[in-house]
N, C-alpha and C. Protein backbone atom coordinates (compact mmCIF):
# COMPACT_ATOMS: atom_id res chain seq x y z
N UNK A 1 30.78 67.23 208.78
CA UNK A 1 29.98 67.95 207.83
C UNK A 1 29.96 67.19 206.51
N UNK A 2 29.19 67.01 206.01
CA UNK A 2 28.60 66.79 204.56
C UNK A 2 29.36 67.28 203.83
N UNK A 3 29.55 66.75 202.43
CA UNK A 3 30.27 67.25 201.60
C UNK A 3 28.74 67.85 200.26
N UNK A 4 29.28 68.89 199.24
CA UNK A 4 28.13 69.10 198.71
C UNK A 4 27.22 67.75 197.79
N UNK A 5 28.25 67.06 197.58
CA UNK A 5 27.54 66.13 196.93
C UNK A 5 26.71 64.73 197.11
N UNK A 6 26.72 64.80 198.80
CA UNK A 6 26.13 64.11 199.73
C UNK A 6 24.86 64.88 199.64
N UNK A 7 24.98 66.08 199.85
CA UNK A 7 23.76 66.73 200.42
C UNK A 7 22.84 67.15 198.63
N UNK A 8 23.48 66.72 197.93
CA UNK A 8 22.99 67.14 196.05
C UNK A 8 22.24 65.40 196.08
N UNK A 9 22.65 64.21 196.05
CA UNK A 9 22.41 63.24 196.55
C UNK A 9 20.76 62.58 197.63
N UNK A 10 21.03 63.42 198.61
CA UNK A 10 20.12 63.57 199.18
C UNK A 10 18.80 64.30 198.78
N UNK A 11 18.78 65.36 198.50
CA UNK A 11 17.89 66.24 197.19
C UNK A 11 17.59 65.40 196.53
N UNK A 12 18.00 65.02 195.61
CA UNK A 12 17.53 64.22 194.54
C UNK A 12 16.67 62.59 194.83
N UNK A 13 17.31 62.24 195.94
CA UNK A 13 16.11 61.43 196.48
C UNK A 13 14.94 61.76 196.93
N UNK A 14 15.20 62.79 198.20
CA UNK A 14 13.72 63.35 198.24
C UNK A 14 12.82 63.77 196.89
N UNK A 15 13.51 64.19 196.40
CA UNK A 15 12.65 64.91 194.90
C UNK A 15 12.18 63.56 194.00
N UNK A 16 12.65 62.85 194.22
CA UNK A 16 12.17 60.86 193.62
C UNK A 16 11.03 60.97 194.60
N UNK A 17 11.18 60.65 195.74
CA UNK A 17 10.07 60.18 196.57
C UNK A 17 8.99 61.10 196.16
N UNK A 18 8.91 62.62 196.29
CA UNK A 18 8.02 63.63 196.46
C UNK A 18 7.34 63.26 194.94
N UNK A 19 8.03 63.22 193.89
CA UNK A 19 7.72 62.92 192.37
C UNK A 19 6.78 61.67 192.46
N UNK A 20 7.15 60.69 193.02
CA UNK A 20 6.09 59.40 192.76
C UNK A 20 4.93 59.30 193.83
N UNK A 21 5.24 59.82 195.09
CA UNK A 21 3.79 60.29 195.80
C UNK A 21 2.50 61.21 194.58
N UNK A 22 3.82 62.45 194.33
CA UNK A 22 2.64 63.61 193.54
C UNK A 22 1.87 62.15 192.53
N UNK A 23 2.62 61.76 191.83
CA UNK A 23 1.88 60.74 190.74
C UNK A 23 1.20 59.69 191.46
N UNK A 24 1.15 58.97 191.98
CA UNK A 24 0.23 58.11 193.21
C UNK A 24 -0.99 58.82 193.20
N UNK A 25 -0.64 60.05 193.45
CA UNK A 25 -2.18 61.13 194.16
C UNK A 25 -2.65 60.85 192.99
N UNK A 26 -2.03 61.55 191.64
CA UNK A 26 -2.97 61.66 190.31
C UNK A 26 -3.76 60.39 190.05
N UNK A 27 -2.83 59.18 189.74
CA UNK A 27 -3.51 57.82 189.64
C UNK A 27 -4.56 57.35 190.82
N UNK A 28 -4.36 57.84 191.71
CA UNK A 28 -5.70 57.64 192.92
C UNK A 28 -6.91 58.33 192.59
N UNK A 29 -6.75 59.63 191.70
CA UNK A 29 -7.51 60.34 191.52
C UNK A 29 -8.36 59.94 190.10
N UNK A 30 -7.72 59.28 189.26
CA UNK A 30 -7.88 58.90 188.45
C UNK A 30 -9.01 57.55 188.53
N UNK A 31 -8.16 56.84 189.23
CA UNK A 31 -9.14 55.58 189.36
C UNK A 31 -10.76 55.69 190.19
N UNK A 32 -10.71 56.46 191.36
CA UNK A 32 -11.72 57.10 191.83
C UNK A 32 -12.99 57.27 191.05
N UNK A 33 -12.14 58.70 189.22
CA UNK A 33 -13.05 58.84 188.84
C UNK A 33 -13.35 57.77 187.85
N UNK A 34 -12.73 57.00 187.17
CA UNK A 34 -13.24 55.26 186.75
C UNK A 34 -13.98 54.86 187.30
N UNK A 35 -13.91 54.82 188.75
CA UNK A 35 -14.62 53.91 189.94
C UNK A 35 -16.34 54.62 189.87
N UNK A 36 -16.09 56.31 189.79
CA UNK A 36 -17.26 56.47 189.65
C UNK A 36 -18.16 56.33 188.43
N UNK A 37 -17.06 56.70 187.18
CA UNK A 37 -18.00 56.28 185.64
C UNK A 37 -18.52 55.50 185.64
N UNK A 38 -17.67 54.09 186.36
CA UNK A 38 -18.36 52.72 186.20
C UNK A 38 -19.17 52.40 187.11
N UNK A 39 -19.46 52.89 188.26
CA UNK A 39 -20.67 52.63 188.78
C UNK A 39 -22.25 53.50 188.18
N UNK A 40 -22.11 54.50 187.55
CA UNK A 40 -22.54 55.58 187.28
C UNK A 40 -23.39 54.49 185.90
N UNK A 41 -22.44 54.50 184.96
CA UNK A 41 -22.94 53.57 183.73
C UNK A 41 -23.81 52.04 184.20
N UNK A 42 -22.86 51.44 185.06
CA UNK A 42 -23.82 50.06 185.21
C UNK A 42 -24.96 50.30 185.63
N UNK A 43 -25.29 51.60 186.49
CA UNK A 43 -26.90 51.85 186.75
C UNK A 43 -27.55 52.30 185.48
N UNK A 44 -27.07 52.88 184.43
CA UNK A 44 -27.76 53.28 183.64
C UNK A 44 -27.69 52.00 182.22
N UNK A 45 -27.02 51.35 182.06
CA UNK A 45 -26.93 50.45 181.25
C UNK A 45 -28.17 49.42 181.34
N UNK A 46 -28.39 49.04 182.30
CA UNK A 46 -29.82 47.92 181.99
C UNK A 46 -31.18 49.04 181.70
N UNK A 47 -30.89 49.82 181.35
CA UNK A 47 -32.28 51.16 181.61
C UNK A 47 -31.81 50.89 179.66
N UNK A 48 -31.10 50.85 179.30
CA UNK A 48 -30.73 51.26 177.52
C UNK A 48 -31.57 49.96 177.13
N UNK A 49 -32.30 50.74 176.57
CA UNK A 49 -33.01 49.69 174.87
C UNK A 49 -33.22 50.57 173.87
N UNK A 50 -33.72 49.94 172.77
CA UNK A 50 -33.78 50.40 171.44
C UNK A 50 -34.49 49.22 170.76
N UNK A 51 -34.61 49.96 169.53
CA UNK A 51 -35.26 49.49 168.13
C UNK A 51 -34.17 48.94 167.37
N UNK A 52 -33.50 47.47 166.86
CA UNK A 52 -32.52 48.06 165.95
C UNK A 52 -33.25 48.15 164.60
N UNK A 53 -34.14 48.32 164.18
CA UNK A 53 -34.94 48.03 163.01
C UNK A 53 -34.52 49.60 162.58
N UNK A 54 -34.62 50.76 163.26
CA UNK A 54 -34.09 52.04 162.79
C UNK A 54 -32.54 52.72 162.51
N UNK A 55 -31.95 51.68 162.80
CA UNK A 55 -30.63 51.94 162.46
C UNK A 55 -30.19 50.65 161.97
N UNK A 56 -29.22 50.74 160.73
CA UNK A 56 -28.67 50.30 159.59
C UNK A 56 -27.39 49.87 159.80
N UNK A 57 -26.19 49.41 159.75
CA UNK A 57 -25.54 48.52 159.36
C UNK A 57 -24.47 49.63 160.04
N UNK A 58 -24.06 50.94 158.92
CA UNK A 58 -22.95 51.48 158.83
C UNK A 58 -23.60 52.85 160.00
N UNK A 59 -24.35 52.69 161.12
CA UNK A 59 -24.54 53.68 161.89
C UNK A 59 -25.05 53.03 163.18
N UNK A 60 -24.24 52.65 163.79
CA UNK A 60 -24.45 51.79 165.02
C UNK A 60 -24.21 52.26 166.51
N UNK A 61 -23.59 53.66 166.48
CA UNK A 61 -23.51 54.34 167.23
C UNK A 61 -22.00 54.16 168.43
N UNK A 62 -22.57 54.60 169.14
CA UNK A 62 -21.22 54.51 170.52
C UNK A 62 -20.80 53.46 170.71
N UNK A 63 -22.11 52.25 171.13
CA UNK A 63 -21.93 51.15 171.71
C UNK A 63 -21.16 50.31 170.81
N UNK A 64 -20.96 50.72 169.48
CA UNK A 64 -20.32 49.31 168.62
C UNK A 64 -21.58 48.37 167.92
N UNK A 65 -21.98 47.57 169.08
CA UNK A 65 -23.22 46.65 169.09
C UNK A 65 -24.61 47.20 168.33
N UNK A 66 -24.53 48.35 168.78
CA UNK A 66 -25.97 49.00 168.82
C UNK A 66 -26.98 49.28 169.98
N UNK A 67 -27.68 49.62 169.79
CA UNK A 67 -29.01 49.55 171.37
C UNK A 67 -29.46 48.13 171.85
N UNK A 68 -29.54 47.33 171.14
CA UNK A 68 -29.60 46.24 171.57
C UNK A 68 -29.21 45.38 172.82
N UNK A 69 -27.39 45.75 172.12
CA UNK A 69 -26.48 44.98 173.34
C UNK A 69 -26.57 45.57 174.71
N UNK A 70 -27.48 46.87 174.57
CA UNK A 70 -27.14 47.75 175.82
C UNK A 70 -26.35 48.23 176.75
N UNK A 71 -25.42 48.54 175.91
CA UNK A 71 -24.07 49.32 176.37
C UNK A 71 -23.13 48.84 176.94
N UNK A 72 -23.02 47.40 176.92
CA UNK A 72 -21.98 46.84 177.60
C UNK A 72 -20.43 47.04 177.04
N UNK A 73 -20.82 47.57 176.01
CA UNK A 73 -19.23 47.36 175.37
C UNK A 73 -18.22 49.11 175.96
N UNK A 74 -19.20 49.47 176.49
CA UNK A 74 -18.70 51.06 176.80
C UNK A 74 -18.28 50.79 178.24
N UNK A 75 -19.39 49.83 179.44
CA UNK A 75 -18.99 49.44 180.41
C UNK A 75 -17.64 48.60 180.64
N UNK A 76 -17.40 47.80 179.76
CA UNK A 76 -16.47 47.01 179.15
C UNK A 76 -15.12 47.82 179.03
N UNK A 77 -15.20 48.45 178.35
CA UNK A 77 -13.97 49.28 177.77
C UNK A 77 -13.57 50.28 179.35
N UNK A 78 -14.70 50.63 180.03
CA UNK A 78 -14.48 51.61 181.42
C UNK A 78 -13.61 50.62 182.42
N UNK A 79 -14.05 49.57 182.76
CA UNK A 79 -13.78 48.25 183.05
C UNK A 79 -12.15 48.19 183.33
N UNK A 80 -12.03 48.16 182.04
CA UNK A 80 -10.54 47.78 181.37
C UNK A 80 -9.87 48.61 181.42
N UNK A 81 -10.41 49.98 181.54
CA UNK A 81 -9.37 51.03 181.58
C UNK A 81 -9.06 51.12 183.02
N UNK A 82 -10.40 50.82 183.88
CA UNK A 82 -9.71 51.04 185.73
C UNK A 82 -9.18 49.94 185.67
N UNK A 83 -8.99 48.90 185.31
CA UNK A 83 -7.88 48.33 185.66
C UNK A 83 -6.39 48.18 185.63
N UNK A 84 -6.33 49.03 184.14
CA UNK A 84 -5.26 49.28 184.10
C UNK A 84 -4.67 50.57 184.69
N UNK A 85 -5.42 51.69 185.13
CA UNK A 85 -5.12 52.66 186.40
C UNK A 85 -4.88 51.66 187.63
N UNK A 86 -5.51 50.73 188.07
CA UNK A 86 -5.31 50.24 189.59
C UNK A 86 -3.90 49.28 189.35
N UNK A 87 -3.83 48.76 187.98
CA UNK A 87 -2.15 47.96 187.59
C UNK A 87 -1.06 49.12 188.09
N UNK A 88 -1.43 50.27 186.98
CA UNK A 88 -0.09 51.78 187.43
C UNK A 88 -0.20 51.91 189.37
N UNK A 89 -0.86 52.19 189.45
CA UNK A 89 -1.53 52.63 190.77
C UNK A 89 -0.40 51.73 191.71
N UNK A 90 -0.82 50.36 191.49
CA UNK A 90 -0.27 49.94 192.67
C UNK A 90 1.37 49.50 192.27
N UNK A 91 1.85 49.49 190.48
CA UNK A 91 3.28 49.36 190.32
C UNK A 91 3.71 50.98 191.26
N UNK A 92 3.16 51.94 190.93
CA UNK A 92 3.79 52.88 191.18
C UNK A 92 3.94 52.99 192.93
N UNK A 93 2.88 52.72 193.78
CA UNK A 93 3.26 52.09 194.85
C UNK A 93 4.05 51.16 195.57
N UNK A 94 4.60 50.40 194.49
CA UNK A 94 5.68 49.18 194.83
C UNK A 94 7.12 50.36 195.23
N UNK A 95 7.08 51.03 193.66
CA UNK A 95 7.96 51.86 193.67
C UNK A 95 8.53 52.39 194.90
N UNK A 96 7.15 53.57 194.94
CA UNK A 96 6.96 54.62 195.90
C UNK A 96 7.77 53.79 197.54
N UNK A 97 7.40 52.54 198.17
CA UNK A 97 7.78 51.66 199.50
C UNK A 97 9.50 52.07 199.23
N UNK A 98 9.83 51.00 197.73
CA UNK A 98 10.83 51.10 197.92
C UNK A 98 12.14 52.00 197.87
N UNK A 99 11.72 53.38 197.39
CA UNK A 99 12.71 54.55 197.75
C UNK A 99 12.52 55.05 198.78
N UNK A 100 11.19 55.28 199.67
CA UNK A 100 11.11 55.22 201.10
C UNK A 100 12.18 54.68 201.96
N UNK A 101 12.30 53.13 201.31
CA UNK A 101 13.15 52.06 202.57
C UNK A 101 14.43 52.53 202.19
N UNK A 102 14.90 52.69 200.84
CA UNK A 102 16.29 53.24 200.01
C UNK A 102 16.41 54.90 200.87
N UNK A 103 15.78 55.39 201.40
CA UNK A 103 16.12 56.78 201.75
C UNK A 103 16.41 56.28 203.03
N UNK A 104 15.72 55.28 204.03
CA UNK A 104 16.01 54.79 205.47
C UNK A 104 17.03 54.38 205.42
């Protein structure tokens, strides 16, 4: 028989593993919806033009650039952010293998 602190031990690993799956799911879920902003925007980004003759210096809007640049800097920034979800994503997967093999 087990002593209690074998079996307190054991708990607490499962509850590691179960903890970085639940977070896996979120970051999967996460990048997904990146995956969809950014496909979502690059269709609509070559559709953006403008005038810049109507806007001034200190009102340039979302893009940074203006209408001009046509929104790349928003695609840009979406970009950069799924990547750094798919960086967590797959550290946290390294993780996730190796308390698996640590529980085997």
């Amino acid at each position: 028989m087990r002593s209690n602190e074998d079996l307190m031990k054991g708990i607490l690993k499962r509850k590691a593993v179960y903890l970085a799956r639940k977070q896996a799911r979120r970051l999967t879920g996460a990048a997904a919806g990146l995956i969809t902003l950014l496909i979502i925007m690059l269709s609509i980004v070559p559709d953006v033009t403008g005038n810049m003759t109507q806007y001034t210096v200190y009102a340039m809007g979302a893009t940074i650039l203006g209408p001009k640049a046509g929104g790349y800097v928003i695609v840009a920034l979406l970009s950069f952010t799924l990547g750094i979800v798919m960086t967590l994503l797959i550290q946290k997967h390294n993780r996730l293998k190796k308390l698996i093999k640590k529980e085997d």
